[in-house]
C-alpha atoms as a PDB file:
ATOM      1  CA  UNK A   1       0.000   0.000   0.000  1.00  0.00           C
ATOM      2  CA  UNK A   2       1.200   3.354  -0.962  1.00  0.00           C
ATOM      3  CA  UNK A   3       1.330   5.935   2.271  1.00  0.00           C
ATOM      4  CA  UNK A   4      -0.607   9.233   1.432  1.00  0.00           C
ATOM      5  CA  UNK A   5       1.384  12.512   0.519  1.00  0.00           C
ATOM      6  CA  UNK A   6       2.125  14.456   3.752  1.00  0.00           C
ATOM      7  CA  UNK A   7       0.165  18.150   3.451  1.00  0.00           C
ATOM      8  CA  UNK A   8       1.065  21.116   5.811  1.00  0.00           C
ATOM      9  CA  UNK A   9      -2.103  22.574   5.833  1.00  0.00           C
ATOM     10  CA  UNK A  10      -0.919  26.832   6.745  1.00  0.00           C
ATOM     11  CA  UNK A  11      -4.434  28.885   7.868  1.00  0.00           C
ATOM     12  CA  UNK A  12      -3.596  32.673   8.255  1.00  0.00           C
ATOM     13  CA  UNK A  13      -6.533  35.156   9.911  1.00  0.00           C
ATOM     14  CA  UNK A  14      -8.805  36.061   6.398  1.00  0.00           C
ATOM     15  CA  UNK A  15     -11.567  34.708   8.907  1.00  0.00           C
ATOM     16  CA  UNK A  16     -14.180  35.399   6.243  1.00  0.00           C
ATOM     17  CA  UNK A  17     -13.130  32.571   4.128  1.00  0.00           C
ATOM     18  CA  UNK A  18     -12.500  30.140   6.973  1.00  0.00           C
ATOM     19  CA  UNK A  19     -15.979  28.270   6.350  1.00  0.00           C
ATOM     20  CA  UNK A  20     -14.648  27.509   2.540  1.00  0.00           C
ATOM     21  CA  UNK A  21     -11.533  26.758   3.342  1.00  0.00           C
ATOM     22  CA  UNK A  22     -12.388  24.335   5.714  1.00  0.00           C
ATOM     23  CA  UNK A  23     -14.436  22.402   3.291  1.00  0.00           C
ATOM     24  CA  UNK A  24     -11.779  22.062   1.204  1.00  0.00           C
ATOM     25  CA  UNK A  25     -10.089  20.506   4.074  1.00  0.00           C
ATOM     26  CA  UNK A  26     -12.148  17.551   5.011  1.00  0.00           C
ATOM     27  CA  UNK A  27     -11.884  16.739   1.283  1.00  0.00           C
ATOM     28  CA  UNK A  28      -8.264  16.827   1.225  1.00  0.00           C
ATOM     29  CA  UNK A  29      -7.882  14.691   4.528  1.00  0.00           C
ATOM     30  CA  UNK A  30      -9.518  12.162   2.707  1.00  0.00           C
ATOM     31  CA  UNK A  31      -6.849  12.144  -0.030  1.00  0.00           C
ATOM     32  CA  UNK A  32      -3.726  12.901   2.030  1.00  0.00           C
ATOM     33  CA  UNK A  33      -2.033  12.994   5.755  1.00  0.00           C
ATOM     34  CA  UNK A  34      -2.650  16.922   6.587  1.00  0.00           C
ATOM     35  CA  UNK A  35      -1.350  18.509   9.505  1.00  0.00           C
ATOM     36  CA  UNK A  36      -2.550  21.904   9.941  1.00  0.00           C
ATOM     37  CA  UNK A  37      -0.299  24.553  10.757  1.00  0.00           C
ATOM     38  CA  UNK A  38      -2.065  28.840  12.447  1.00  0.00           C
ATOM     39  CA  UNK A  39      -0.654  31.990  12.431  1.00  0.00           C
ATOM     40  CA  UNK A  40      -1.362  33.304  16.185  1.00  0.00           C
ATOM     41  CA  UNK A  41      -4.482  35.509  14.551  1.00  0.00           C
ATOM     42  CA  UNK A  42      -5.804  32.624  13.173  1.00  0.00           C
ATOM     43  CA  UNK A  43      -5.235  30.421  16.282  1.00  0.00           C
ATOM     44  CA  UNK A  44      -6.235  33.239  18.608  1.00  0.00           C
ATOM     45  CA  UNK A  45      -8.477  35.963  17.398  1.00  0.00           C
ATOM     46  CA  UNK A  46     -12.345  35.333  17.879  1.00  0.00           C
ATOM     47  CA  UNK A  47     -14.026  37.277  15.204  1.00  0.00           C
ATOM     48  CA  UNK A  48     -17.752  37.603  13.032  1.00  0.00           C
ATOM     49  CA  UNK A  49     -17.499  34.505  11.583  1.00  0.00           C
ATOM     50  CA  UNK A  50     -16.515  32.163  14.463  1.00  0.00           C
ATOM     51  CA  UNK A  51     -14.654  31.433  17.711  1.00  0.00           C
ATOM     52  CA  UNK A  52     -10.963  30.838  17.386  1.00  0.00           C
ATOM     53  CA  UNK A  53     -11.876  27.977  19.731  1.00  0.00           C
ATOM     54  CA  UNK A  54     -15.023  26.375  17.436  1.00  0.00           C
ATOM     55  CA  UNK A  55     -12.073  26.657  14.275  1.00  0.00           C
ATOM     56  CA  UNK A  56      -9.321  24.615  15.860  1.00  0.00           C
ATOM     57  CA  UNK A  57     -11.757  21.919  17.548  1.00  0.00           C
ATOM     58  CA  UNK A  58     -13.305  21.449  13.758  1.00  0.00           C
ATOM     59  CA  UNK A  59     -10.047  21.346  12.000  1.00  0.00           C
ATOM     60  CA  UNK A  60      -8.361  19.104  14.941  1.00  0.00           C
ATOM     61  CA  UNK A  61     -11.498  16.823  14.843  1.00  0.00           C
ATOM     62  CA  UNK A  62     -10.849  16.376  10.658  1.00  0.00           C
ATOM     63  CA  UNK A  63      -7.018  16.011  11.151  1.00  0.00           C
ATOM     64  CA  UNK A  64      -7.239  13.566  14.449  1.00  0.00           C
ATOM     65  CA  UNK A  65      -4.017  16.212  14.746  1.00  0.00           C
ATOM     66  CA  UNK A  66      -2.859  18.865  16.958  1.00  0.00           C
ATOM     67  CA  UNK A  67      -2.407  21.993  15.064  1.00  0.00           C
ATOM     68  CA  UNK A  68       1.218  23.872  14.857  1.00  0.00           C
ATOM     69  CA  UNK A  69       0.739  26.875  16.588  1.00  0.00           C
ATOM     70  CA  UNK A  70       3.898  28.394  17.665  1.00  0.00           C
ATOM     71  CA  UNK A  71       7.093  28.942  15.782  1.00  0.00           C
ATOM     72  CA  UNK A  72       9.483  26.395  18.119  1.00  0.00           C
ATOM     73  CA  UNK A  73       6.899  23.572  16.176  1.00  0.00           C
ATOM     74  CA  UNK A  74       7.429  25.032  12.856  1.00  0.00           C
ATOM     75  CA  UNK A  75      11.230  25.252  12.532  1.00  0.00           C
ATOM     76  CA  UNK A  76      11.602  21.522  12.071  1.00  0.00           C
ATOM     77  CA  UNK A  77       9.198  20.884   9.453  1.00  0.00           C
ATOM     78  CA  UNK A  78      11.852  21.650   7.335  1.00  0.00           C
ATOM     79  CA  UNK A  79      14.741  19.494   9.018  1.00  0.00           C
ATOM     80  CA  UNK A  80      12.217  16.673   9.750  1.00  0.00           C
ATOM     81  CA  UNK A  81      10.809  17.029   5.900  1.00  0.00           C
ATOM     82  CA  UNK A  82       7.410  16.760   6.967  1.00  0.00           C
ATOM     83  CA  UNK A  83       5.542  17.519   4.264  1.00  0.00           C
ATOM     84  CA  UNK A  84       5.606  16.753   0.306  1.00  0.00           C
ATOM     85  CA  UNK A  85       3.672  19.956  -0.231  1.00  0.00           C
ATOM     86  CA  UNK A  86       2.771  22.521   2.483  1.00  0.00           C
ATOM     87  CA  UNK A  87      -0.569  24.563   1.283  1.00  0.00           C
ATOM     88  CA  UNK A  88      -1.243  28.446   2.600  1.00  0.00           C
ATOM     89  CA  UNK A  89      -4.976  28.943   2.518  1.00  0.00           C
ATOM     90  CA  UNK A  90      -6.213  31.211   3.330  1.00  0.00           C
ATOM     91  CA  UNK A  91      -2.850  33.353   2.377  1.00  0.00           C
ATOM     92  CA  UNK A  92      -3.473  37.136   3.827  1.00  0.00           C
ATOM     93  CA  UNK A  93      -1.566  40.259   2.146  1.00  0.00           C
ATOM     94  CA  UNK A  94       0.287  40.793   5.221  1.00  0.00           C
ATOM     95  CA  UNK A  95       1.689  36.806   4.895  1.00  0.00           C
ATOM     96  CA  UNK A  96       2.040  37.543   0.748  1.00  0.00           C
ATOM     97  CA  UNK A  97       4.586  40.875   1.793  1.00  0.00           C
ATOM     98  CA  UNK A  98       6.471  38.650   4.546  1.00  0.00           C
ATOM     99  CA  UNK A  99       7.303  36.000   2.174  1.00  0.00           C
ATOM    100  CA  UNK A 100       7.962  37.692  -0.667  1.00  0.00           C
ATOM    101  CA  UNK A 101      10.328  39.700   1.621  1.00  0.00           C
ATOM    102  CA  UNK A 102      11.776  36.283   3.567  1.00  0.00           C
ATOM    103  CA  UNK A 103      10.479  38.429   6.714  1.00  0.00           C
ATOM    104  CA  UNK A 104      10.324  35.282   9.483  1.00  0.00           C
ATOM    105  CA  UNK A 105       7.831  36.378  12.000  1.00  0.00           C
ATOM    106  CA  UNK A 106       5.423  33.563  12.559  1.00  0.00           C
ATOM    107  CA  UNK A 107       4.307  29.897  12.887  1.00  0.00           C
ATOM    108  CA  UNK A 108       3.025  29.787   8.662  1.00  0.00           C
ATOM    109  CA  UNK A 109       6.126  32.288   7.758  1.00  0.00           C
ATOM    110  CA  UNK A 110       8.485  29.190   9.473  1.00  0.00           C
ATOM    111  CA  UNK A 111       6.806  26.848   8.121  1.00  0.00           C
ATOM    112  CA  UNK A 112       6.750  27.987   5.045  1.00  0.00           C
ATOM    113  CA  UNK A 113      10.711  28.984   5.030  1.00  0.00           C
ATOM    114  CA  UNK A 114      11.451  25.633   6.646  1.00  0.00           C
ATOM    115  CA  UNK A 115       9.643  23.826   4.062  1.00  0.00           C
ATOM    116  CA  UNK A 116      11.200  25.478   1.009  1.00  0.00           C
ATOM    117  CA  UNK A 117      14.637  24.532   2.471  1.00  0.00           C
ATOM    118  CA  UNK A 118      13.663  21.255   0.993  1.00  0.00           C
ATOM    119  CA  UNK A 119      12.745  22.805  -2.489  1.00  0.00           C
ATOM    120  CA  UNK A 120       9.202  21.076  -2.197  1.00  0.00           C
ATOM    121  CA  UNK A 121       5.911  22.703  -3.660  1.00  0.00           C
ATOM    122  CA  UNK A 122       4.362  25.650  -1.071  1.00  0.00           C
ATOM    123  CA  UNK A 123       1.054  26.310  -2.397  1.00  0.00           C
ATOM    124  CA  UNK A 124      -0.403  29.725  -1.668  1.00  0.00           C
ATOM    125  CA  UNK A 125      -4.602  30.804  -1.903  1.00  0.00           C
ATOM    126  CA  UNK A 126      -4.630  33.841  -1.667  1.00  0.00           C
ATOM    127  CA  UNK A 127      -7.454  36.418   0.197  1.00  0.00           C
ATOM    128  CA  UNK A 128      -6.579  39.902   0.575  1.00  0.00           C
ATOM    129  CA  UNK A 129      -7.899  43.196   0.215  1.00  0.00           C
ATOM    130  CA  UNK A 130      -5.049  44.641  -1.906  1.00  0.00           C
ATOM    131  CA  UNK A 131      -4.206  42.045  -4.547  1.00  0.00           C
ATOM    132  CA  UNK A 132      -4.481  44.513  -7.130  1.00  0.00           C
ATOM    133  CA  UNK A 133      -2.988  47.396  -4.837  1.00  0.00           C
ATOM    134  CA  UNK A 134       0.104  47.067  -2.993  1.00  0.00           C
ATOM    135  CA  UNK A 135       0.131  43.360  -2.829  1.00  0.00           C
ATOM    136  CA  UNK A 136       0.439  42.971  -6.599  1.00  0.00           C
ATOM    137  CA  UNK A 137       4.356  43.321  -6.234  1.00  0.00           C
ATOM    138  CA  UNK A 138       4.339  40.257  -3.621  1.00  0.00           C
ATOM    139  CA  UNK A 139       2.480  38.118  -5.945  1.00  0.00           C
ATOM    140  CA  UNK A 140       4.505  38.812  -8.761  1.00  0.00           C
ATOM    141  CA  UNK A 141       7.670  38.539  -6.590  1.00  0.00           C
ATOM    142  CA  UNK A 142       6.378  35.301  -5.513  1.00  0.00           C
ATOM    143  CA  UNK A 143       4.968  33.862  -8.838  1.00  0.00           C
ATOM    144  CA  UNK A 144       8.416  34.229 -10.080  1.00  0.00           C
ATOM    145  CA  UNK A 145      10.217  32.073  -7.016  1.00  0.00           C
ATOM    146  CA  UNK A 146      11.045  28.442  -7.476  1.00  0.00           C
ATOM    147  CA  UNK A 147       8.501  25.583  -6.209  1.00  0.00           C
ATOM    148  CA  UNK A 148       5.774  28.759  -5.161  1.00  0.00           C
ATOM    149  CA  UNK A 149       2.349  27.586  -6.949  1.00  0.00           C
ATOM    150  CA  UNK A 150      -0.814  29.753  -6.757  1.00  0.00           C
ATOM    151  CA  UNK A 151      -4.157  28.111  -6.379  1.00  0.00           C
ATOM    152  CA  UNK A 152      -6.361  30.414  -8.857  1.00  0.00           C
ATOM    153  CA  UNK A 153      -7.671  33.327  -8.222  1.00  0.00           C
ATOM    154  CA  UNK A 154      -9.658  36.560  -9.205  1.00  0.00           C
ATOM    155  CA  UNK A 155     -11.849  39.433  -7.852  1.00  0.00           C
ATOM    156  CA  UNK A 156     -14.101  38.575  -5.128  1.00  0.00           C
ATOM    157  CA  UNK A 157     -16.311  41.579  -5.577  1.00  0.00           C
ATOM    158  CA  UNK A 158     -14.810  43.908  -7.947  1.00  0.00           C
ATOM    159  CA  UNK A 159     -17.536  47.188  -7.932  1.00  0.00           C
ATOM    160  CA  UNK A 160     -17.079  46.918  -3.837  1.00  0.00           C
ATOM    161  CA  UNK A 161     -13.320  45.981  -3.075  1.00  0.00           C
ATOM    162  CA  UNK A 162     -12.144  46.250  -6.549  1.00  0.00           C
ATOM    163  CA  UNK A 163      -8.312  45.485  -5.278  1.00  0.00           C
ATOM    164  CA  UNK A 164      -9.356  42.837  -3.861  1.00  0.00           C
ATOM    165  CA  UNK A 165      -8.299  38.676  -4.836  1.00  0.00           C
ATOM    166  CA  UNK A 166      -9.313  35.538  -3.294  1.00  0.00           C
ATOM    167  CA  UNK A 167      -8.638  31.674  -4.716  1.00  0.00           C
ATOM    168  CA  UNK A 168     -10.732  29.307  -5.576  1.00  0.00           C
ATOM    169  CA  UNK A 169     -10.650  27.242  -2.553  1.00  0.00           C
ATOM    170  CA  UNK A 170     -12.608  24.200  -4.730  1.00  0.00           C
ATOM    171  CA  UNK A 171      -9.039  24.544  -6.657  1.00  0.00           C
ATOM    172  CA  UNK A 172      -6.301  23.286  -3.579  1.00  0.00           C
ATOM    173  CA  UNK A 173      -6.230  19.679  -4.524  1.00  0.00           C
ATOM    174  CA  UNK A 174      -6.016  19.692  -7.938  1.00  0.00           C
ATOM    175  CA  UNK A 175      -3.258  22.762  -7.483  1.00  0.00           C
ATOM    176  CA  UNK A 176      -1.664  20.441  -5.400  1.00  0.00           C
ATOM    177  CA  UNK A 177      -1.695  17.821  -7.727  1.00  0.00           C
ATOM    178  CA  UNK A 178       0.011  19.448 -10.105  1.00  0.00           C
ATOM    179  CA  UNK A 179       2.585  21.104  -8.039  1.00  0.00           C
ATOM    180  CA  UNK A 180       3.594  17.856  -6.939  1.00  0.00           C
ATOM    181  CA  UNK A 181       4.625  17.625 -10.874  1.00  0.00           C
ATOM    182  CA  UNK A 182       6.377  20.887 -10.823  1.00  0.00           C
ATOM    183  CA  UNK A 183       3.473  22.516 -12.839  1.00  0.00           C
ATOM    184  CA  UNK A 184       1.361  25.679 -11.927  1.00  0.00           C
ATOM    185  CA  UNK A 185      -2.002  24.949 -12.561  1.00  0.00           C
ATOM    186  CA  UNK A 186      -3.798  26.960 -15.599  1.00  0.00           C
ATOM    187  CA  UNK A 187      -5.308  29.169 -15.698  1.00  0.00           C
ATOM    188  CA  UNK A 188      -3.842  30.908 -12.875  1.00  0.00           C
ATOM    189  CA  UNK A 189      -6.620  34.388 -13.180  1.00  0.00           C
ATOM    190  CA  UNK A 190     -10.199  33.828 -13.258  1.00  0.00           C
END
């Protein structure tokens, strides 16, 4: 029997996509052995949509994991290689400047530096406000990096936020599919 692919699953705090993101991970723990990884908003911060608390008992409960949370449990994904692929979803503007910067900060920015280390697939799904303000530069800086993949995206509601980008969520696994072949899925915009 062939063990599953290894998934970092990364959540950083765009708390309005949480629900869809979510979804998209019970399907993938069906496919693959995910570990989920929080930035300390997204472990922390009770907001609109939810309780930190009611997010980390539903993605725990899917996993049958404990989630990495801090930064000293990050560092040796990359040592350890954890993962085959490590997914960011959702992927805030404020995580799209640190990495395209190498800025360090957090539990997803480790993981995420750890994990390239390895030069294995980091998939980003991206959800920000600025995508097409001053967050373009990040995602061009970042679409041009070796073994960075971008699940697809477009405007979530361009007459009201008309800088702003979010993935299709319903597009992780097959992204991750084919960044496990060293190929960006197409088409990237939609």
């Amino acid at each position: 029997m062939v063990e599953p692919k290894r998934i970092g699953f990364a959540m950083t705090g765009s708390f309005c996509t949480f629900d869809k993101v979510i979804n998209q991970l019970e399907k993938l723990t069906e496919i693959y052995d995910v570990t989920v990884i929080m930035s300390n908003a997204a472990y922390e911060t009770d907001t609109r949509f939810g309780t930190a608390e009611s997010f980390r008992k539903r993605v725990m409960l899917l996993t049958k994991k404990e989630i990495i949370a801090d930064i000293p449990h990050a560092e040796p994904i990359g040592p350890k290689k954890l993962f085959d692929a490590l997914v960011i979803a959702p992927c805030t503007g404020n995580t799209l400047a640190k990495l395209a910067h190498a800025v360090t900060d957090g539990t997803v920015t480790m993981a995420a530096k750890a994990h390239l280390r390895n030069e294995r697939p980091l998939i980003i799904a991206p959800s920000t406000n600025d995508g097409l303000g001053a967050n373009a530069t990040n995602i061009g800086s970042l679409l041009n990096m070796k073994n960075i993949y971008f699940v697809p995206f477009g405007q979530d509601d361009p007459i009201k936020k008309h800088k702003s980008l979010v993935a299709d969520f319903t597009q992780i696994i097959p992204t991750i599919e084919e960044a496990l072949q060293g190929r960006q899925i197409q088409p990237l915009l939609i």
